[in-house]
PDB file of N, CA and C in Angstrom:
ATOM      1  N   UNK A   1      -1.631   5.673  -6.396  1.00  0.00           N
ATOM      2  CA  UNK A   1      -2.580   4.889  -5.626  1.00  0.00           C
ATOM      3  C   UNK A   1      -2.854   5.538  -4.270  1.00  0.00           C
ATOM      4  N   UNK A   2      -2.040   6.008  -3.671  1.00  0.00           N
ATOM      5  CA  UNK A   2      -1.859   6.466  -2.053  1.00  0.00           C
ATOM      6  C   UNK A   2      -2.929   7.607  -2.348  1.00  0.00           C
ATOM      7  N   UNK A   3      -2.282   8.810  -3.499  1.00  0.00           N
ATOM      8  CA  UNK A   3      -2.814  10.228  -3.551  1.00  0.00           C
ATOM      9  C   UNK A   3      -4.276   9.991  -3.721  1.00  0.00           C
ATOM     10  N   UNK A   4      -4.688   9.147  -4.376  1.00  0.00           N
ATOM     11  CA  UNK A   4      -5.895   8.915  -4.729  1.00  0.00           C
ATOM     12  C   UNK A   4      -6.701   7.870  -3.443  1.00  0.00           C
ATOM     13  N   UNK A   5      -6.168   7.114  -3.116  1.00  0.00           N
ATOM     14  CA  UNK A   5      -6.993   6.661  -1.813  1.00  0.00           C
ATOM     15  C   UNK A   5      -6.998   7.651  -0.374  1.00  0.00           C
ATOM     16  N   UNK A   6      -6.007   8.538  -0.595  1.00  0.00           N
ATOM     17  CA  UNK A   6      -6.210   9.989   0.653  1.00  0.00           C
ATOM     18  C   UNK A   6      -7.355  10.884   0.092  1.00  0.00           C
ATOM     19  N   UNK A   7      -7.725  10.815  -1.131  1.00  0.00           N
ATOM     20  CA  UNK A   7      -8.467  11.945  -1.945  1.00  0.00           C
ATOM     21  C   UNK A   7      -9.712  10.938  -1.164  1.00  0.00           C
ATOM     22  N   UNK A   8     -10.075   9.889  -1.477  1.00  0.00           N
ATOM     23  CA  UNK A   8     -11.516   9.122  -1.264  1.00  0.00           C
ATOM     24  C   UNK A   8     -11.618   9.139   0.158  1.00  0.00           C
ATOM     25  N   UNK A   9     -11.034   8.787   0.887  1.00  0.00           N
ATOM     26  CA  UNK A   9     -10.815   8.560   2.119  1.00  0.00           C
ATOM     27  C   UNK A   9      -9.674   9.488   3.337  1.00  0.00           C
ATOM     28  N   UNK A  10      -9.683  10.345   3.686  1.00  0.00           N
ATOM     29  CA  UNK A  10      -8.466  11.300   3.976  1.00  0.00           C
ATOM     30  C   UNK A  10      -8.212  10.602   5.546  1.00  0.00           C
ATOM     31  N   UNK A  11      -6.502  10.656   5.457  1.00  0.00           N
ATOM     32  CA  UNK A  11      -6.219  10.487   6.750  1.00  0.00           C
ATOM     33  C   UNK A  11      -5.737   9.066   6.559  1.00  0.00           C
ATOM     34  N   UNK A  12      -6.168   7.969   5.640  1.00  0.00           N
ATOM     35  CA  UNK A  12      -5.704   7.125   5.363  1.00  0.00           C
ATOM     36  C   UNK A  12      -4.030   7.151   5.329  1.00  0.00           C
ATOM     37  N   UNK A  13      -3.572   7.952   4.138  1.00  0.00           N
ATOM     38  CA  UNK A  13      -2.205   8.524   4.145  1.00  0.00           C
ATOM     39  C   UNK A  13      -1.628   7.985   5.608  1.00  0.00           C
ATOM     40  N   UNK A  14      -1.590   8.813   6.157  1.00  0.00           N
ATOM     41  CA  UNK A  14      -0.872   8.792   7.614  1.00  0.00           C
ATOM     42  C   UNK A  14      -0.734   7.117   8.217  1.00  0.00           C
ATOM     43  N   UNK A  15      -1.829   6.393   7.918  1.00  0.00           N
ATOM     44  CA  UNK A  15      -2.031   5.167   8.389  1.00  0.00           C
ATOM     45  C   UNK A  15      -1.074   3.947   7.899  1.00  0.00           C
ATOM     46  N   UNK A  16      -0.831   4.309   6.623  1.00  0.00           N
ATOM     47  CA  UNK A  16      -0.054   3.294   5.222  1.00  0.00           C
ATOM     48  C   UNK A  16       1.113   3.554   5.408  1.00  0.00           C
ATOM     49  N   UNK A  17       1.670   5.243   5.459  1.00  0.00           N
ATOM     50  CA  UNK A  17       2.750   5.317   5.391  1.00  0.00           C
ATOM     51  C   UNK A  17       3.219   6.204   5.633  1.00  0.00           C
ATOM     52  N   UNK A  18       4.647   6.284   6.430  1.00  0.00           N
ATOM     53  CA  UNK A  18       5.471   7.527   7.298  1.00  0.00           C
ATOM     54  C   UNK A  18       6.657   8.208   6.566  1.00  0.00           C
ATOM     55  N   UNK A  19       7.430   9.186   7.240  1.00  0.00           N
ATOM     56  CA  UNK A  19       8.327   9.912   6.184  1.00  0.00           C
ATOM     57  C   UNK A  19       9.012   8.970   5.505  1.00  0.00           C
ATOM     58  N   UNK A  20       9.469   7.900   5.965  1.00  0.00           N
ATOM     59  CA  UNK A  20      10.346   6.702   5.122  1.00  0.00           C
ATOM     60  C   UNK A  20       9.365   5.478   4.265  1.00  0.00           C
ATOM     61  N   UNK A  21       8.966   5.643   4.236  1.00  0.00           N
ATOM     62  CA  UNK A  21       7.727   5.199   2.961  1.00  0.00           C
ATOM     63  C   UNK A  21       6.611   4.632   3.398  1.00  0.00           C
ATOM     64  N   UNK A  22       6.277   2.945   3.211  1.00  0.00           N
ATOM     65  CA  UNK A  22       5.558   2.602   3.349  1.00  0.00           C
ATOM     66  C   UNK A  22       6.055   2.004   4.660  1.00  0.00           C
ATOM     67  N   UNK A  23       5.129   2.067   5.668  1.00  0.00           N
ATOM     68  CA  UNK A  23       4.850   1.566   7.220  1.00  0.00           C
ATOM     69  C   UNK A  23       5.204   0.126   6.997  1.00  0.00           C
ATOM     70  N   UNK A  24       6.389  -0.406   8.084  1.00  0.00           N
ATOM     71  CA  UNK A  24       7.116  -1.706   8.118  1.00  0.00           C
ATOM     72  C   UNK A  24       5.429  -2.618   8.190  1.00  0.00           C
ATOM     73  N   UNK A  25       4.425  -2.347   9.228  1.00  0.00           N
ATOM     74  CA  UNK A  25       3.270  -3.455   9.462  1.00  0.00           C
ATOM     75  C   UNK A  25       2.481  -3.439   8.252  1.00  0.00           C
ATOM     76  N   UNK A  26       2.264  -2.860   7.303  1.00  0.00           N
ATOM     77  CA  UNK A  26       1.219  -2.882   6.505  1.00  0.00           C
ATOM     78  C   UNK A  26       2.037  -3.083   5.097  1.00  0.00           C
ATOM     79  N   UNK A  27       1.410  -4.399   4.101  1.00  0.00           N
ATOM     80  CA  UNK A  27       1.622  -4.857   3.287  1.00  0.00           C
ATOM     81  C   UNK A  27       0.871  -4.564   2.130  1.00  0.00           C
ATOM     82  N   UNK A  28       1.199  -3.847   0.899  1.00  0.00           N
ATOM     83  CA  UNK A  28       0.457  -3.689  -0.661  1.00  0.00           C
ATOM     84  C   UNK A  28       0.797  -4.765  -1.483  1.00  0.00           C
ATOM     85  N   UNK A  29       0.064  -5.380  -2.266  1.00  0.00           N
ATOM     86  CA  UNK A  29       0.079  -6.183  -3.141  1.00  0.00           C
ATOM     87  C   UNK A  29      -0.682  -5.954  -4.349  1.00  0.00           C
ATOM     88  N   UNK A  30       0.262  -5.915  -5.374  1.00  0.00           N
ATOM     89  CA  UNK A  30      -0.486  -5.492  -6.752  1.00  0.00           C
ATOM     90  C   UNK A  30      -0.682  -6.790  -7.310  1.00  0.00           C
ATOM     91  N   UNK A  31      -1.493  -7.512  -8.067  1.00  0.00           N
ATOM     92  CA  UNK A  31      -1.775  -8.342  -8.288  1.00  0.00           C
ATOM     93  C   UNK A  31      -0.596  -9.348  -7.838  1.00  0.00           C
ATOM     94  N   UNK A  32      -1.487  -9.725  -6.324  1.00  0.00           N
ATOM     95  CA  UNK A  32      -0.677 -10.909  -5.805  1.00  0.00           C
ATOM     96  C   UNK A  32       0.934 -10.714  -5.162  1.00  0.00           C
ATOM     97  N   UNK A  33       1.419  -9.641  -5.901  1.00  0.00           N
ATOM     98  CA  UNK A  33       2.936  -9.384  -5.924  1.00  0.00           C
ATOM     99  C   UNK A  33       3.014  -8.092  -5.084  1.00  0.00           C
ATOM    100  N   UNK A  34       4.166  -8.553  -3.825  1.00  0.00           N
ATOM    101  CA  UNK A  34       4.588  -7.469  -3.252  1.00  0.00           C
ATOM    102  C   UNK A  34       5.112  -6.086  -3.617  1.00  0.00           C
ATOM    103  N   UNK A  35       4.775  -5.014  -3.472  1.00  0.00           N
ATOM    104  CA  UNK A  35       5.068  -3.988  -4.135  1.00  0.00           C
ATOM    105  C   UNK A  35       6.715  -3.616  -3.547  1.00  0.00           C
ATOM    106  N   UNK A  36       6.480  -3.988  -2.497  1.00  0.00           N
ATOM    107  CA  UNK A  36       8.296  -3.766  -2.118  1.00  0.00           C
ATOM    108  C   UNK A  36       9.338  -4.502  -3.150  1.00  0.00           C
ATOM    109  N   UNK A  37       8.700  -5.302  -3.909  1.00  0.00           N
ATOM    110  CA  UNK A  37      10.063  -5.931  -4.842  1.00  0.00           C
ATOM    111  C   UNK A  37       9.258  -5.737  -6.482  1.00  0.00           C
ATOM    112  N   UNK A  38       8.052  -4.342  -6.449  1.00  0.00           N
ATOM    113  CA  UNK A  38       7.601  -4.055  -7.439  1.00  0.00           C
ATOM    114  C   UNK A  38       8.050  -2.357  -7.644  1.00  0.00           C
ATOM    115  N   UNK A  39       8.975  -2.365  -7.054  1.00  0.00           N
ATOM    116  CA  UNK A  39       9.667  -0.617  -6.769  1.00  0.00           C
ATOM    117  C   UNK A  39       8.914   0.438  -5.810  1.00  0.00           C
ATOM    118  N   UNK A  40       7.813  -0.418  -5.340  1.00  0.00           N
ATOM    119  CA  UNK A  40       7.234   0.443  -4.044  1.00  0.00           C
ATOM    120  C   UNK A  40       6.166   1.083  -3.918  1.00  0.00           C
ATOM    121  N   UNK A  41       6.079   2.218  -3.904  1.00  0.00           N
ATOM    122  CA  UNK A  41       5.050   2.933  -3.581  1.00  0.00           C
ATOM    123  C   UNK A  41       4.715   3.320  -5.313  1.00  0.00           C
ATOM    124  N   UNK A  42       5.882   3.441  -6.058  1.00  0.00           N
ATOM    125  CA  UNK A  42       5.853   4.084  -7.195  1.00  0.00           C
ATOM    126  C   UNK A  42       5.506   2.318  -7.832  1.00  0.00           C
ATOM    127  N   UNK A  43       5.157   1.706  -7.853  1.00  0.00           N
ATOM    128  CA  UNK A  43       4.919   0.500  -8.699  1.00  0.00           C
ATOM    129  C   UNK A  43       4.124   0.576  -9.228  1.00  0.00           C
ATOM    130  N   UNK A  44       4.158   0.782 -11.142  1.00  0.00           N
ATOM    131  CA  UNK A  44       3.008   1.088 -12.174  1.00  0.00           C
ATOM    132  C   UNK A  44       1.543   0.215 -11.801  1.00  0.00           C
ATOM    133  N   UNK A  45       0.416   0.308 -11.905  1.00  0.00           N
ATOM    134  CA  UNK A  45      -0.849   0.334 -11.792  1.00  0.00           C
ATOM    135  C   UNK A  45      -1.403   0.132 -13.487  1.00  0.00           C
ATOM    136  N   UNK A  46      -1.943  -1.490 -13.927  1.00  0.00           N
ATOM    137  CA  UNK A  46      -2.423  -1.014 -15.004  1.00  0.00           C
ATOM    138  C   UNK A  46      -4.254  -1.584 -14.585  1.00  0.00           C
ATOM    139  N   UNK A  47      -4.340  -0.932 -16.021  1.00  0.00           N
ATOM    140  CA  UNK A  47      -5.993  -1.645 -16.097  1.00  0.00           C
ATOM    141  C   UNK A  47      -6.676  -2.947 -15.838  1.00  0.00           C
ATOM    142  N   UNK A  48      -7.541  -2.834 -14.320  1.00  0.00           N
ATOM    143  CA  UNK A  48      -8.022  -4.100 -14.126  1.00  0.00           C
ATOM    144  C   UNK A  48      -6.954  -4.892 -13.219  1.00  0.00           C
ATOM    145  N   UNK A  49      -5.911  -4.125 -12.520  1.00  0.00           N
ATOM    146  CA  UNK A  49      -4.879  -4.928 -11.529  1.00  0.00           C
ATOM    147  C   UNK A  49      -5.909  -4.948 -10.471  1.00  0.00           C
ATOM    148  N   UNK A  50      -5.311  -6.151  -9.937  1.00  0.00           N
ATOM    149  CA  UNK A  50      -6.197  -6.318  -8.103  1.00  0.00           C
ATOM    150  C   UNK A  50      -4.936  -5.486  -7.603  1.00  0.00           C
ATOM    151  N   UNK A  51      -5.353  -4.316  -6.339  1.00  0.00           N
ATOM    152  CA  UNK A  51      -4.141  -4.387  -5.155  1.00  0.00           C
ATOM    153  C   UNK A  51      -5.073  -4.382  -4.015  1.00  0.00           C
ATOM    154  N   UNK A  52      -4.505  -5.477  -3.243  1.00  0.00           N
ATOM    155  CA  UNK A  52      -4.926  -5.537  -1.890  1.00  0.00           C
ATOM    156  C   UNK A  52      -3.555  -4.295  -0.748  1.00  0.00           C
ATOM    157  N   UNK A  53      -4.723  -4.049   0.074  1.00  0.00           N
ATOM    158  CA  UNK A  53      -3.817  -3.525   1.510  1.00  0.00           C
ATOM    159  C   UNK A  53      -4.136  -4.328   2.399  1.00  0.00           C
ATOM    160  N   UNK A  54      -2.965  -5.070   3.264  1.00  0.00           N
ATOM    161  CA  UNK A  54      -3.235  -6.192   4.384  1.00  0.00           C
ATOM    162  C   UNK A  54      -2.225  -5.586   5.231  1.00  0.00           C
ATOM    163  N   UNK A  55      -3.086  -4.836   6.531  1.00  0.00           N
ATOM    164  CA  UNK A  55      -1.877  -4.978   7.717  1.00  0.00           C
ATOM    165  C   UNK A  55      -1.936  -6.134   8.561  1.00  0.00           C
ATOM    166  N   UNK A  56      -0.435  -6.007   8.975  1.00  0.00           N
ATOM    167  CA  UNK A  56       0.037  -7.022   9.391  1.00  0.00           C
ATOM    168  C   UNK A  56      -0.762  -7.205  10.463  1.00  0.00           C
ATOM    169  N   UNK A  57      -0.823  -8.619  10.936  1.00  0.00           N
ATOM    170  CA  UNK A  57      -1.527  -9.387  12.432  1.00  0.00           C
ATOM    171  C   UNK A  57      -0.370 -10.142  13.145  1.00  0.00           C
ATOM    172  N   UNK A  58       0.133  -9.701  14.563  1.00  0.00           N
ATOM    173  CA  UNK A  58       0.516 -10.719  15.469  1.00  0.00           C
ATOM    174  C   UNK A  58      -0.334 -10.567  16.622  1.00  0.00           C
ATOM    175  N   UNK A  59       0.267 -11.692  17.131  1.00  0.00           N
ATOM    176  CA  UNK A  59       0.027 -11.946  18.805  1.00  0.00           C
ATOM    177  C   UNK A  59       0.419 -13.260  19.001  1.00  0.00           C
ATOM    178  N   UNK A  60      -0.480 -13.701  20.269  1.00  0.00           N
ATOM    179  CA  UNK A  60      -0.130 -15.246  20.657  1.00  0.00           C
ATOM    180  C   UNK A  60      -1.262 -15.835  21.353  1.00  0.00           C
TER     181      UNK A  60
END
């Protein structure tokens, strides 16, 4: 998913994620389901999955 959204869009990479994987603020979700408790970056992809990218929002 990553290699292929740096291929469409370059520079993205850097934004998602650092030498230790995916960036603590920014959240992947493969259909609905966190990819951190879907094995991660490597979490299979089938036909017709939604994945959203949502970085995180604070303030006050």
């Amino acid at each position: 998913l990553i290699d292929d959204l740096e291929s469409r869009h370059p520079g993205l990479r850097e934004r998602i994620v650092d030498d230790a994987g995916l960036r603590r603020f920014v959240n992947i979700y493969i259909d609905d389901e966190d990819v951190r408790f879907l094995g991660g970056l490597e979490a299979p992809l089938s036909d017709g999955c939604s994945v959203t990218i949502l970085p995180a929002v604070a303030g006050g």
